[in-house]
C-alpha atoms as a PDB file:
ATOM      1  CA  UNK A   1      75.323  36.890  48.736  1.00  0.00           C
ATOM      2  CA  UNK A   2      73.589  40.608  49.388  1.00  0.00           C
ATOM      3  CA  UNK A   3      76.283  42.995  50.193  1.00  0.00           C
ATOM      4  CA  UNK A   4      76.746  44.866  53.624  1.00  0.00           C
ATOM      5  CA  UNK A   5      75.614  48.479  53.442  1.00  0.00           C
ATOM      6  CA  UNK A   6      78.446  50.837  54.919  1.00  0.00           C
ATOM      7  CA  UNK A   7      76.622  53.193  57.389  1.00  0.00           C
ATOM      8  CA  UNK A   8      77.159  56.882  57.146  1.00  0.00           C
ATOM      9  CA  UNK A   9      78.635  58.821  60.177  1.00  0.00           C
ATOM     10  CA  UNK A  10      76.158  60.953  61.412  1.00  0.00           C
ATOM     11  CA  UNK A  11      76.346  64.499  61.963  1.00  0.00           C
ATOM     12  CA  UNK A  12      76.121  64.378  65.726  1.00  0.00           C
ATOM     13  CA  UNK A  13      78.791  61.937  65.104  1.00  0.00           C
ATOM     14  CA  UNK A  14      80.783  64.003  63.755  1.00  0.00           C
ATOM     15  CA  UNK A  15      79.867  66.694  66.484  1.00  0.00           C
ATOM     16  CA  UNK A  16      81.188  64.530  69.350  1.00  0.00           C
ATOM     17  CA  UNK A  17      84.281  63.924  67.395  1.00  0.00           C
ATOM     18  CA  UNK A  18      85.158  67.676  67.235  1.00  0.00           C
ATOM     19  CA  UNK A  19      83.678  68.459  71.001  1.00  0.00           C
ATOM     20  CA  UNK A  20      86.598  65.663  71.852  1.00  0.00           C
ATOM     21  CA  UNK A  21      89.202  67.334  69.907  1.00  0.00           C
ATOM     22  CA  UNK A  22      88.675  70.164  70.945  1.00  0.00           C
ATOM     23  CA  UNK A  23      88.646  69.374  74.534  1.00  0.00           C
ATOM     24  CA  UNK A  24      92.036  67.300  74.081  1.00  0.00           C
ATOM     25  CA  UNK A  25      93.712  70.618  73.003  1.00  0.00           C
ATOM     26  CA  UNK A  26      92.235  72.114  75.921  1.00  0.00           C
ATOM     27  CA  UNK A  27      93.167  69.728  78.191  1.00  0.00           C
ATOM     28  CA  UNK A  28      96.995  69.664  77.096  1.00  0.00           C
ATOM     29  CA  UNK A  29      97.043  73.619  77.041  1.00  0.00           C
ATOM     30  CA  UNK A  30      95.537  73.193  81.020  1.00  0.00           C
ATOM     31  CA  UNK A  31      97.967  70.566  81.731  1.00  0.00           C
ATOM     32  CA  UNK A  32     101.176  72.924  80.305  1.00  0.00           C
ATOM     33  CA  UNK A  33      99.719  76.003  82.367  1.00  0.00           C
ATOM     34  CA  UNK A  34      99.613  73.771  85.560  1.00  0.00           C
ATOM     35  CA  UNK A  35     102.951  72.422  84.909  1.00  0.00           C
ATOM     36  CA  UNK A  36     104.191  75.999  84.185  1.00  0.00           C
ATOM     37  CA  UNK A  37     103.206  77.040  87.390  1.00  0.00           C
ATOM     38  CA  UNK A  38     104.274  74.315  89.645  1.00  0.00           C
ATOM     39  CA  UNK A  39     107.727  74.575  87.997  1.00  0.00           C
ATOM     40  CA  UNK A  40     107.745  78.403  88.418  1.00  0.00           C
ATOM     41  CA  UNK A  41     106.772  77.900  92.347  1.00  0.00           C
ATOM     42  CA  UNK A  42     109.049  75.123  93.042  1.00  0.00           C
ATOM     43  CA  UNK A  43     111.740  77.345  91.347  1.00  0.00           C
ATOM     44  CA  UNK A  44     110.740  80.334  93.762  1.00  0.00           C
ATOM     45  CA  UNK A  45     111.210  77.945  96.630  1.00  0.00           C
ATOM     46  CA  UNK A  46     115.040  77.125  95.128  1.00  0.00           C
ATOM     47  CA  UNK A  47     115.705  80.222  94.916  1.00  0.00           C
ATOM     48  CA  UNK A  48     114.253  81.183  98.743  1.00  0.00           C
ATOM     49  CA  UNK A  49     116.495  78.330  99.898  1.00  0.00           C
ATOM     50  CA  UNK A  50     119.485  79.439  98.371  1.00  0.00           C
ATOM     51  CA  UNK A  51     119.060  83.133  99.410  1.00  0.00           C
ATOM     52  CA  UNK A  52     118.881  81.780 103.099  1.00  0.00           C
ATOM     53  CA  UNK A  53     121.580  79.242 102.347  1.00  0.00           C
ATOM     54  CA  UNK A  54     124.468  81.603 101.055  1.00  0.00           C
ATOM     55  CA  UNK A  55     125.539  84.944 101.432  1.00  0.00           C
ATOM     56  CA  UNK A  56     123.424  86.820 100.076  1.00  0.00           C
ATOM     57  CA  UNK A  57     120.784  87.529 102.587  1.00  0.00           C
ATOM     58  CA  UNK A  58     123.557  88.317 105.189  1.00  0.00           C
ATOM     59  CA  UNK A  59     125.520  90.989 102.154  1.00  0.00           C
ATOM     60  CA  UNK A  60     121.420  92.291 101.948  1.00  0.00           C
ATOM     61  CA  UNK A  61     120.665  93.009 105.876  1.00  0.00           C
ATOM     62  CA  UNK A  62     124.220  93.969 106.691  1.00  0.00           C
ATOM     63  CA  UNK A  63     125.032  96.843 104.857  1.00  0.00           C
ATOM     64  CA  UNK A  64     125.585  98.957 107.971  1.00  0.00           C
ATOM     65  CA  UNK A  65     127.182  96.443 110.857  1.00  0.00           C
ATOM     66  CA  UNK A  66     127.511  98.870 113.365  1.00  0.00           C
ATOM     67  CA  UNK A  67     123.291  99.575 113.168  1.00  0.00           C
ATOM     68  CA  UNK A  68     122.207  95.682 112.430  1.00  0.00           C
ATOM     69  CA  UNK A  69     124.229  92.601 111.499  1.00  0.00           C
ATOM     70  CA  UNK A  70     122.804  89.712 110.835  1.00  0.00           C
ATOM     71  CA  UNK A  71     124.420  86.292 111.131  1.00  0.00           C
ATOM     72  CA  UNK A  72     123.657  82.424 111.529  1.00  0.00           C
ATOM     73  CA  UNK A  73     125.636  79.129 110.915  1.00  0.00           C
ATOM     74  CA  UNK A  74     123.257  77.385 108.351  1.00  0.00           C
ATOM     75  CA  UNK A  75     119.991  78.282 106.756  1.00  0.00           C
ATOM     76  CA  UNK A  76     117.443  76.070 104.446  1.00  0.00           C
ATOM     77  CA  UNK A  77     113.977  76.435 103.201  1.00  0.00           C
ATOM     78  CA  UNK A  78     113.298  72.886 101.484  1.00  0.00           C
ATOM     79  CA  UNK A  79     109.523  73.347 103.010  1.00  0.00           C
ATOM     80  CA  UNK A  80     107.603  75.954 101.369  1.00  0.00           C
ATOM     81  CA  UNK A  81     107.110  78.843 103.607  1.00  0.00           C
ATOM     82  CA  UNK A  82     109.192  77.349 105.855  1.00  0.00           C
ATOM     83  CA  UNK A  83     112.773  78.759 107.251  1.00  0.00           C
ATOM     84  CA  UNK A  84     115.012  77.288 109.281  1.00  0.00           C
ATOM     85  CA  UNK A  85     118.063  78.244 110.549  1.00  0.00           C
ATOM     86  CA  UNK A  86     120.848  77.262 112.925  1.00  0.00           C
ATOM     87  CA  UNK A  87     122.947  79.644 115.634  1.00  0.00           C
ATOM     88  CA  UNK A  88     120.739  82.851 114.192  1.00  0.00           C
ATOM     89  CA  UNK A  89     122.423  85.699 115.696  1.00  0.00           C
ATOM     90  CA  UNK A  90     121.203  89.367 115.648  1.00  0.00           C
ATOM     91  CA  UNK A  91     122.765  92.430 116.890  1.00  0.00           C
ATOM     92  CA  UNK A  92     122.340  96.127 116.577  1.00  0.00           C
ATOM     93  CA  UNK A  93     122.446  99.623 118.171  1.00  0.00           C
ATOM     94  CA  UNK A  94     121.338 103.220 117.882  1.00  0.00           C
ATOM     95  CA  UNK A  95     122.587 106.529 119.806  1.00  0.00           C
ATOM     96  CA  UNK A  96     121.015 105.728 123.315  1.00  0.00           C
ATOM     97  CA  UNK A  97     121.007 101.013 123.226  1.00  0.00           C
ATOM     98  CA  UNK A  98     122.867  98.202 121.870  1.00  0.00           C
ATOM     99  CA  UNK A  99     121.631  94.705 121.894  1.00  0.00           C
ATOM    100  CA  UNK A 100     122.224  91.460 120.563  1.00  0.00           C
ATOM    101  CA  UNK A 101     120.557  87.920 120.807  1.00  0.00           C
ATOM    102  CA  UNK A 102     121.567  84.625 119.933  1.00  0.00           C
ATOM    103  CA  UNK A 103     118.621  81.477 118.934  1.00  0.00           C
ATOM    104  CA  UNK A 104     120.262  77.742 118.865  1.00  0.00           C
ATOM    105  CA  UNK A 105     117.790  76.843 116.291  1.00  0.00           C
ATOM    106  CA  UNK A 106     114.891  78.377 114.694  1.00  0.00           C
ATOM    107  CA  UNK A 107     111.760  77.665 112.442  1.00  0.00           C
ATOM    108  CA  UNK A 108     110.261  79.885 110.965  1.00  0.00           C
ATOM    109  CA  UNK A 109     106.867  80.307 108.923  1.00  0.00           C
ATOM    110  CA  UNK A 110     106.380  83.028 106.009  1.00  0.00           C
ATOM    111  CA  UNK A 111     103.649  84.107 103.969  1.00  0.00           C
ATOM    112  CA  UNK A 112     103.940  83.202 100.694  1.00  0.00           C
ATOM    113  CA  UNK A 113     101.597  85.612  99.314  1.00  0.00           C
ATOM    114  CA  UNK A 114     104.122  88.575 100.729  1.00  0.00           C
ATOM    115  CA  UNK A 115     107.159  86.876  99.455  1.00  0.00           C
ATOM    116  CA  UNK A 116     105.677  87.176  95.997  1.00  0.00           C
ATOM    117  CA  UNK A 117     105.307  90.874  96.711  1.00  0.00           C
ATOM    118  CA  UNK A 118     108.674  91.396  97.815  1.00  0.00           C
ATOM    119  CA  UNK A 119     107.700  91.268 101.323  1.00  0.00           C
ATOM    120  CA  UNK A 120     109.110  89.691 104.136  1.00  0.00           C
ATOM    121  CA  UNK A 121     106.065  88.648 106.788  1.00  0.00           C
ATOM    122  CA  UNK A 122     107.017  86.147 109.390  1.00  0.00           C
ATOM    123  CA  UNK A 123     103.768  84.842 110.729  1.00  0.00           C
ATOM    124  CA  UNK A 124     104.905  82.486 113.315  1.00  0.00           C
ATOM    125  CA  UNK A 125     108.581  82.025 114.762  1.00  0.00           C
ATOM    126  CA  UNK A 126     109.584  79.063 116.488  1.00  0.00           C
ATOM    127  CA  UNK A 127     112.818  79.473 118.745  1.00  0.00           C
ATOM    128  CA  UNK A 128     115.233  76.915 120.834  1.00  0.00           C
ATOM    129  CA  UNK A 129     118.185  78.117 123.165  1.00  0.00           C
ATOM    130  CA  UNK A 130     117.232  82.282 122.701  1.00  0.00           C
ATOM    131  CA  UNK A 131     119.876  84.377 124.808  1.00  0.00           C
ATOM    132  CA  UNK A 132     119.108  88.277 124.678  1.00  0.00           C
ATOM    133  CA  UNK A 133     121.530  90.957 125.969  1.00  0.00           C
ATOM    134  CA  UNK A 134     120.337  94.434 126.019  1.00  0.00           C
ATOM    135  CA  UNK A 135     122.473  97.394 127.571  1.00  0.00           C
ATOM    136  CA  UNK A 136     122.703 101.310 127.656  1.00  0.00           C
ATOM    137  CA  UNK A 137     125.122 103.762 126.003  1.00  0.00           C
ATOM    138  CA  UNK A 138     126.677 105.649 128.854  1.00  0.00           C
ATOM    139  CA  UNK A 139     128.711 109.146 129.236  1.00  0.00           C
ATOM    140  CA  UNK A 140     131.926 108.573 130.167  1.00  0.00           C
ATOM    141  CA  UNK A 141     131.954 110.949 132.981  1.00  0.00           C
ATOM    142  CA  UNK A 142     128.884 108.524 133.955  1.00  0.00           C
ATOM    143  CA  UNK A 143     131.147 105.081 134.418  1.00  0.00           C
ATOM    144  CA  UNK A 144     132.318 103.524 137.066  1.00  0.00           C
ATOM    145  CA  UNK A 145     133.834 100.186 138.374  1.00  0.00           C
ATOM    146  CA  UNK A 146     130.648  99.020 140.154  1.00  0.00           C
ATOM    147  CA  UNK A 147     128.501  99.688 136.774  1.00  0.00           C
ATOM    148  CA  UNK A 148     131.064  98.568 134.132  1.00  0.00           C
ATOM    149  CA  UNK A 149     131.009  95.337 136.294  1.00  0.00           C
ATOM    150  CA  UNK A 150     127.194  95.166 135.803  1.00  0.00           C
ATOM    151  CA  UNK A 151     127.300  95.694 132.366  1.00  0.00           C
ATOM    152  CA  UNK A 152     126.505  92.544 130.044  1.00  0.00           C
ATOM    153  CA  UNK A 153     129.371  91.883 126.986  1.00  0.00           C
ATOM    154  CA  UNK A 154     127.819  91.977 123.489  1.00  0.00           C
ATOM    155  CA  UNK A 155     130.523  90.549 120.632  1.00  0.00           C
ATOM    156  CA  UNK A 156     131.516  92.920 118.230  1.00  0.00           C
ATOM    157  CA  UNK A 157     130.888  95.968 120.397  1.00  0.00           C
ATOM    158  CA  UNK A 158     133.846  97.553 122.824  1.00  0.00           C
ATOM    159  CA  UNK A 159     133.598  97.985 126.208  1.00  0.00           C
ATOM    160  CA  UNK A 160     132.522 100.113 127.672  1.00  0.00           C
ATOM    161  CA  UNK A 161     129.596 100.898 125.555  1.00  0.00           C
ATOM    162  CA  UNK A 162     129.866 105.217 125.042  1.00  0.00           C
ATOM    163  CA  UNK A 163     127.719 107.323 123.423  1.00  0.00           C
ATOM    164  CA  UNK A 164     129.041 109.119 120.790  1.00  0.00           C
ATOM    165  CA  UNK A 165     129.454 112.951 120.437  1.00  0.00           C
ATOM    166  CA  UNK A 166     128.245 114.145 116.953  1.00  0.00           C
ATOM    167  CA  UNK A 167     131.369 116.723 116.382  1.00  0.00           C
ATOM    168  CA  UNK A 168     130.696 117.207 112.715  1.00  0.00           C
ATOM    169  CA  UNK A 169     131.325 120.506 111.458  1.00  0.00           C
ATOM    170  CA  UNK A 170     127.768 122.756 110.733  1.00  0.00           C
ATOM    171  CA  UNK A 171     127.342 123.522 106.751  1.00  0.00           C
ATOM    172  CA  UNK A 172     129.712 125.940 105.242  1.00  0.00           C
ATOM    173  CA  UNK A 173     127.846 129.759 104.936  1.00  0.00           C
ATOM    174  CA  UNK A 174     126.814 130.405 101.540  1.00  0.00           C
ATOM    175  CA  UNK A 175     129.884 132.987 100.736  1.00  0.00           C
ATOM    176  CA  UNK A 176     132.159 129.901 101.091  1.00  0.00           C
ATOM    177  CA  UNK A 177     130.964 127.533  98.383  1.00  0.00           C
ATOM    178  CA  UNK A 178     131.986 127.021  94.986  1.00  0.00           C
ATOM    179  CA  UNK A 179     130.707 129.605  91.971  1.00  0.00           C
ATOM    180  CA  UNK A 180     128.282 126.797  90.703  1.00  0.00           C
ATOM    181  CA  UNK A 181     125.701 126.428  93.282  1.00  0.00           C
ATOM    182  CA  UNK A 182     122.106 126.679  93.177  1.00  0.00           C
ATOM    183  CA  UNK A 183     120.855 127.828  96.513  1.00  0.00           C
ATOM    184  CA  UNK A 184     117.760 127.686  97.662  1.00  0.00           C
ATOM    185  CA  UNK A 185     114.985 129.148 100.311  1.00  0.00           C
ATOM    186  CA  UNK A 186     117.003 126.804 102.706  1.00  0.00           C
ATOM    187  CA  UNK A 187     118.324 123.584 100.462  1.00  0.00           C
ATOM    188  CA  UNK A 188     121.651 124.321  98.940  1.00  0.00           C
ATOM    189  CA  UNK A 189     123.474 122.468  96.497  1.00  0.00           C
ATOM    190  CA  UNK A 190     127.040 123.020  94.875  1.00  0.00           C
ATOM    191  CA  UNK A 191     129.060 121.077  92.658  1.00  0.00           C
ATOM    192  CA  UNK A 192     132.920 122.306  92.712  1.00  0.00           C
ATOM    193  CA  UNK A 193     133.628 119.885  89.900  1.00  0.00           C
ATOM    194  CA  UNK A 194     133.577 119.634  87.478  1.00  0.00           C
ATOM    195  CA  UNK A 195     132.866 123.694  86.491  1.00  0.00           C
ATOM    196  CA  UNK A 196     130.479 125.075  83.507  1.00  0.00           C
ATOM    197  CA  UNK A 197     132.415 125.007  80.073  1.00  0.00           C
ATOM    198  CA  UNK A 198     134.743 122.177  81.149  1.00  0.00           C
ATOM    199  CA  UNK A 199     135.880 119.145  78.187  1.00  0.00           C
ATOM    200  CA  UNK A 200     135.326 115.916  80.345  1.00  0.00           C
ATOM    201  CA  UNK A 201     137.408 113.041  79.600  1.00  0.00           C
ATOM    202  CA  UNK A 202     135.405 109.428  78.359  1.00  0.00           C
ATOM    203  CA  UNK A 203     135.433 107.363  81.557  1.00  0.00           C
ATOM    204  CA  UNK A 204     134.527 107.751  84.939  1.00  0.00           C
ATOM    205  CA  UNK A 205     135.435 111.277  87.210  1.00  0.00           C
ATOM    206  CA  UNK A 206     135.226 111.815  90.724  1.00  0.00           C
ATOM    207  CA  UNK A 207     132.795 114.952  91.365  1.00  0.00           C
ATOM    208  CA  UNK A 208     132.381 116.347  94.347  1.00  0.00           C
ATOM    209  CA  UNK A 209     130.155 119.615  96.098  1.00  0.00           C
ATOM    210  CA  UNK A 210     127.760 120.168  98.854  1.00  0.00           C
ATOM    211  CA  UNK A 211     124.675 119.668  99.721  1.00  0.00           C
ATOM    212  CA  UNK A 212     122.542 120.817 102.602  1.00  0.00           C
ATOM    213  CA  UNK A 213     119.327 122.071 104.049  1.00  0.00           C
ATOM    214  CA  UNK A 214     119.776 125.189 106.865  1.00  0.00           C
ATOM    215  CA  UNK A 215     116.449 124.061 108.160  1.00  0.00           C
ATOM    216  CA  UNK A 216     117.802 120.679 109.375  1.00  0.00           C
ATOM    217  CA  UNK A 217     118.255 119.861 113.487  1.00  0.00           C
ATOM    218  CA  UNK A 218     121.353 117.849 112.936  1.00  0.00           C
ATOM    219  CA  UNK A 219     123.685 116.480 109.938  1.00  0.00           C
ATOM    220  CA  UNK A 220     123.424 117.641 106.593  1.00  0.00           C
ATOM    221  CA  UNK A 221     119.633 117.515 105.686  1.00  0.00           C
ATOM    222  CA  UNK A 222     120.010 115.887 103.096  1.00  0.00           C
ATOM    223  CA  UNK A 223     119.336 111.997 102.002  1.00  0.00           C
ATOM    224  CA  UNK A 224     120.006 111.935  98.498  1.00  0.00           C
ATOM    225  CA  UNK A 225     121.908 113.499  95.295  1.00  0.00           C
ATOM    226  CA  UNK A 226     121.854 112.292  92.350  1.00  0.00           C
ATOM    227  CA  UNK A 227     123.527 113.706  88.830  1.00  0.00           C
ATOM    228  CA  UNK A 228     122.323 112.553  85.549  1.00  0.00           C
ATOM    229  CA  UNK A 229     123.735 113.788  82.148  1.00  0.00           C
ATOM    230  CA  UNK A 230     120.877 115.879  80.305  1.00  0.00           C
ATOM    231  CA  UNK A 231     117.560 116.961  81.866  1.00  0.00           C
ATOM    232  CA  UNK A 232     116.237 113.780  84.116  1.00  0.00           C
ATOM    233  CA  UNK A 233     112.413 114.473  83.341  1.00  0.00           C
ATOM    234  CA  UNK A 234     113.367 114.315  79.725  1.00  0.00           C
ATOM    235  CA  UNK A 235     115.009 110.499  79.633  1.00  0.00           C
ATOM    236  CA  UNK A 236     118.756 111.858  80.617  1.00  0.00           C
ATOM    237  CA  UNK A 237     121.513 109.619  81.550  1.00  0.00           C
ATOM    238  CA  UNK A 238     121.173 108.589  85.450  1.00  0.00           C
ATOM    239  CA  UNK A 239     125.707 108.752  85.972  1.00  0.00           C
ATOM    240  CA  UNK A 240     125.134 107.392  89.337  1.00  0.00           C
ATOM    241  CA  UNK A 241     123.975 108.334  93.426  1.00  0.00           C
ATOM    242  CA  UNK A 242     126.833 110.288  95.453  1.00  0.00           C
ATOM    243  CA  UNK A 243     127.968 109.360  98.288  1.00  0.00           C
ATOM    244  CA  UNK A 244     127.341 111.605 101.314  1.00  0.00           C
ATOM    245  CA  UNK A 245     129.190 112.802 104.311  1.00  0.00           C
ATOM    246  CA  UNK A 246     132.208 113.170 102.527  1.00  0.00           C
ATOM    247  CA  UNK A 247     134.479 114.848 103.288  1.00  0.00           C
ATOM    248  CA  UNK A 248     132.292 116.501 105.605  1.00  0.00           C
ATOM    249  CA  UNK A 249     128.739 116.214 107.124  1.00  0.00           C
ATOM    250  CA  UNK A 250     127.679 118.828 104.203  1.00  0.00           C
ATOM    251  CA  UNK A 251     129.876 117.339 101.198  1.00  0.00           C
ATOM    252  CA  UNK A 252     129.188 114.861  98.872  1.00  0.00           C
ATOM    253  CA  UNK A 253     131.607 112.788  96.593  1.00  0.00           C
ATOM    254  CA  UNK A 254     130.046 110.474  93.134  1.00  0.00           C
ATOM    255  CA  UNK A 255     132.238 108.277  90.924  1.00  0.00           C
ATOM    256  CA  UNK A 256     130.493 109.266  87.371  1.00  0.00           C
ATOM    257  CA  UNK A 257     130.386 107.202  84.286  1.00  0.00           C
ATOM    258  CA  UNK A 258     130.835 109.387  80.969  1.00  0.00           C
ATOM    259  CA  UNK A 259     131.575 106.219  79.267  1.00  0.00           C
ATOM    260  CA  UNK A 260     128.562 106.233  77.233  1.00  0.00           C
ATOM    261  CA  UNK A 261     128.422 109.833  75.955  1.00  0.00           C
ATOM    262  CA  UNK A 262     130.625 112.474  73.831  1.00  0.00           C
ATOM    263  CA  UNK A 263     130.247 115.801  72.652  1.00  0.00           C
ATOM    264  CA  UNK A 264     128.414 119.130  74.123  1.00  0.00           C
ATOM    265  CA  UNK A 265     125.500 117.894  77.125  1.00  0.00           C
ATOM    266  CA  UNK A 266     124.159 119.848  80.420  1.00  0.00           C
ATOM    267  CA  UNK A 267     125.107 118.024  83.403  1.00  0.00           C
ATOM    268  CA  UNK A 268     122.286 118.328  86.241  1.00  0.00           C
ATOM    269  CA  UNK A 269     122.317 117.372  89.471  1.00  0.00           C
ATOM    270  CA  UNK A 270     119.793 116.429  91.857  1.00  0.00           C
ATOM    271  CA  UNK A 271     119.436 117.096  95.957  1.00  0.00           C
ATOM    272  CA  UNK A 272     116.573 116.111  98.104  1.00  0.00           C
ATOM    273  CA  UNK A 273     115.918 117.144 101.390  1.00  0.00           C
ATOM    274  CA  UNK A 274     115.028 114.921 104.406  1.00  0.00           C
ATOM    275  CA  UNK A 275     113.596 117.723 105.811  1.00  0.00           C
ATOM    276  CA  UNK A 276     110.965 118.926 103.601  1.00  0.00           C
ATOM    277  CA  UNK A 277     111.026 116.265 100.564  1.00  0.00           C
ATOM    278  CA  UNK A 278     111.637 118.976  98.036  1.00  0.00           C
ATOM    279  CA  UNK A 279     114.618 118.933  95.710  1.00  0.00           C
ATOM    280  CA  UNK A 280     117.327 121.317  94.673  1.00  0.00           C
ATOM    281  CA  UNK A 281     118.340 121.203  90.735  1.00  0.00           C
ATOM    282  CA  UNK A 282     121.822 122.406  89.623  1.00  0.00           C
ATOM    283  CA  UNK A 283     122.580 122.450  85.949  1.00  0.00           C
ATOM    284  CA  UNK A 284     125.414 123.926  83.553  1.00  0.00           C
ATOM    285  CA  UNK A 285     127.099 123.252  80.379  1.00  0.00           C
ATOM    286  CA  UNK A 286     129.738 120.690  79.909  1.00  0.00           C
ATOM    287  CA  UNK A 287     131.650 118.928  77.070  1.00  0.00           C
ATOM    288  CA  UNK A 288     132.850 115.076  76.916  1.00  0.00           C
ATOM    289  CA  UNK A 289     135.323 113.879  75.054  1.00  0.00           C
ATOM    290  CA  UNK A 290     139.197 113.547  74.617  1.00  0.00           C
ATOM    291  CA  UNK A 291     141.542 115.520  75.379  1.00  0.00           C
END
C-alpha cells in the first residue's frame, strides 16, 4: 500500500500560531490590568463607606466644636458616589452668628473624579425632614426678656448666645523677651528654652517662646512655628509644630522629640506670619545627650 505523505506546516502557519500566542499573553496581561483596577475601585468605595460609617470623618471635621461639629446617626456609601446618611446634624458659629441644622435623611451624590484628588465635591444633595436655626450673638447690655424669648435654642450652645470680648493681652515689647530672640522688621520670634550651649536630655522637652508680628490687627500674627533640629533647607530633623496661644495670645509651647539624635546640633526654629507670609528663623547651638 503507498504510504501517506506527512504535510509540512507552512510558514504562515507557523505565523498565525505565534500572532495567537502572542495575543493570549496579551489578552491575560489586559484581563489582570482590568481586574487590578476594578479591585482597586471597589476597594476605594470600602474604604469611602467605612470613613462615612465610623468615626473618623466626624474626629476629621470636628477638630474645633465650638466653630463646626459635625454629627449624624448612621452613614453608608455601598453605591459608588453615593452617600447616605441618617439624622445628619451640622452646627457652627463665628464672632457675630451661630447656627445649626438638622436633615432626617439624606442622599447624597459625589464626584468621583474629586474624591480621587482628595476633594470633596457634592454635586447633588438630596434632603428629608431639614430643620435650620440661625441666630445672632448679642451684647449683653443688648438683652432683654422680650428678645431672649424670641431667640431660637441651638444644642450645644448656652443661652443666651454673647459675643465674646477678645481680652488677650497685646505682645510683650521687645525689652521683655528672652536673650535668644531673633527680631525682625515687625515678626518676632523667641525661644526661652531651651538657651544656646544647653546639654538636652534624649527624649522629648517642652520648649516654649514667643512669637508675633507688630503689624497684626488682632491676636498674635502668627499661624505657624515650627522647630526642626539642624538647618530645615538642608534635610534637618522636623521635632514637631508648636502649639500657639499658650500661655498667652503671643506665646507658643511644642512637645519636642530628641529621641532620634545625640551629640553637638543647631536647633532652628521657624515662625510665619499671617500677615505678610514671610518667616522669622531663630537658630543657636545646642547639645543632646545624657546627663
Amino acid at each position: 500500500m503507498p504510504k501517506r505523505l506527512k504535510k509540512k506546516p507552512s510558514r504562515s502557519t507557523h505565523l498565525l500560531d505565534r500572532i495567537s500566542r502572542a495575543f493570549s499573553r496579551h489578552e491575560s496581561l489586559l484581563i489582570g490590568l482590568a481586574l487590578g483596577v476594578i479591585l482597586l475601585v471597589f476597594a476605594s468605595f470600602a474604604v469611602v463607606h467605612r470613613l462615612v460609617s465610623g468615626p473618623q470623618l466626624r474626629r476629621w471635621v470636628n477638630s474645633d466644636p465650638e466653630e463646626l461639629l459635625l454629627d449624624y446617626e448612621a452613614g453608608s456609601s455601598w453605591v459608588p458616589g453615593i452617600i447616605r446618611l441618617r439624622g445628619l446634624t451640622m452646627r457652627g458659629s463665628d464672632e457675630n452668628v451661630q447656627w445649626w441644622f438638622r436633615m432626617e435623611e439624606v442622599r447624597i451624590s459625589v464626584s468621583l473624579l474629586d474624591l480621587l484628588r482628595k476633594r470633596f465635591h457634592a454635586t447633588s444633595v438630596t434632603a428629608r425632614g431639614l430643620v435650620f436655626r440661625l441666630r445672632e450673638k448679642e451684647e449683653r447690655r443688648e438683652l432683654s426678656a422680650a428678645h431672649l424669648a424670641r431667640v431660637p435654642k441651638i444644642p450645644g450652645f448656652s443661652d443666651p448666645p454673647l459675643k465674646t470680648v477678645d481680652r488677650k493681652p497685646p505682645p510683650p515689647p521687645a525689652a521683655a523677651l528672652p536673650a535668644t530672640t531673633q527680631p525682625g522688621p515687625s515678626l518676632v520670634l523667641s525661644v526661652g528654652n531651651p538657651q544656646p550651649g544647653d546639654l538636652v536630655p534624649r527624649g522629648r522637652l517642652v520648649m516654649q517662646g514667643l512669637a508675633f508680628d507688630r503689624a497684626a490687627s488682632q491676636g498674635s500674627g502668627v499661624d505657624k512655628v515650627s522647630v526642626f533640629l539642624d538647618d530645615r533647607d538642608t534635610g534637618g530633623q522636623h521635632l514637631g509644630d508648636a502649639t500657639l496661644g499658650q500661655p498667652n495670645a503671643a506665646g507658643f509651647t511644642i512637645s519636642a522629640d530628641f529621641s532620634r539624635a545625640s551629640g553637638k546640633h543647631t536647633l532652628f526654629a521657624y515662625a510665619r506670619s499671617s500677615v505678610t507670609g514671610r518667616e522669622a528663623v531663630l537658630s543657636f547651638p545646642i547639645s543632646v545627650g545624657s546627663r
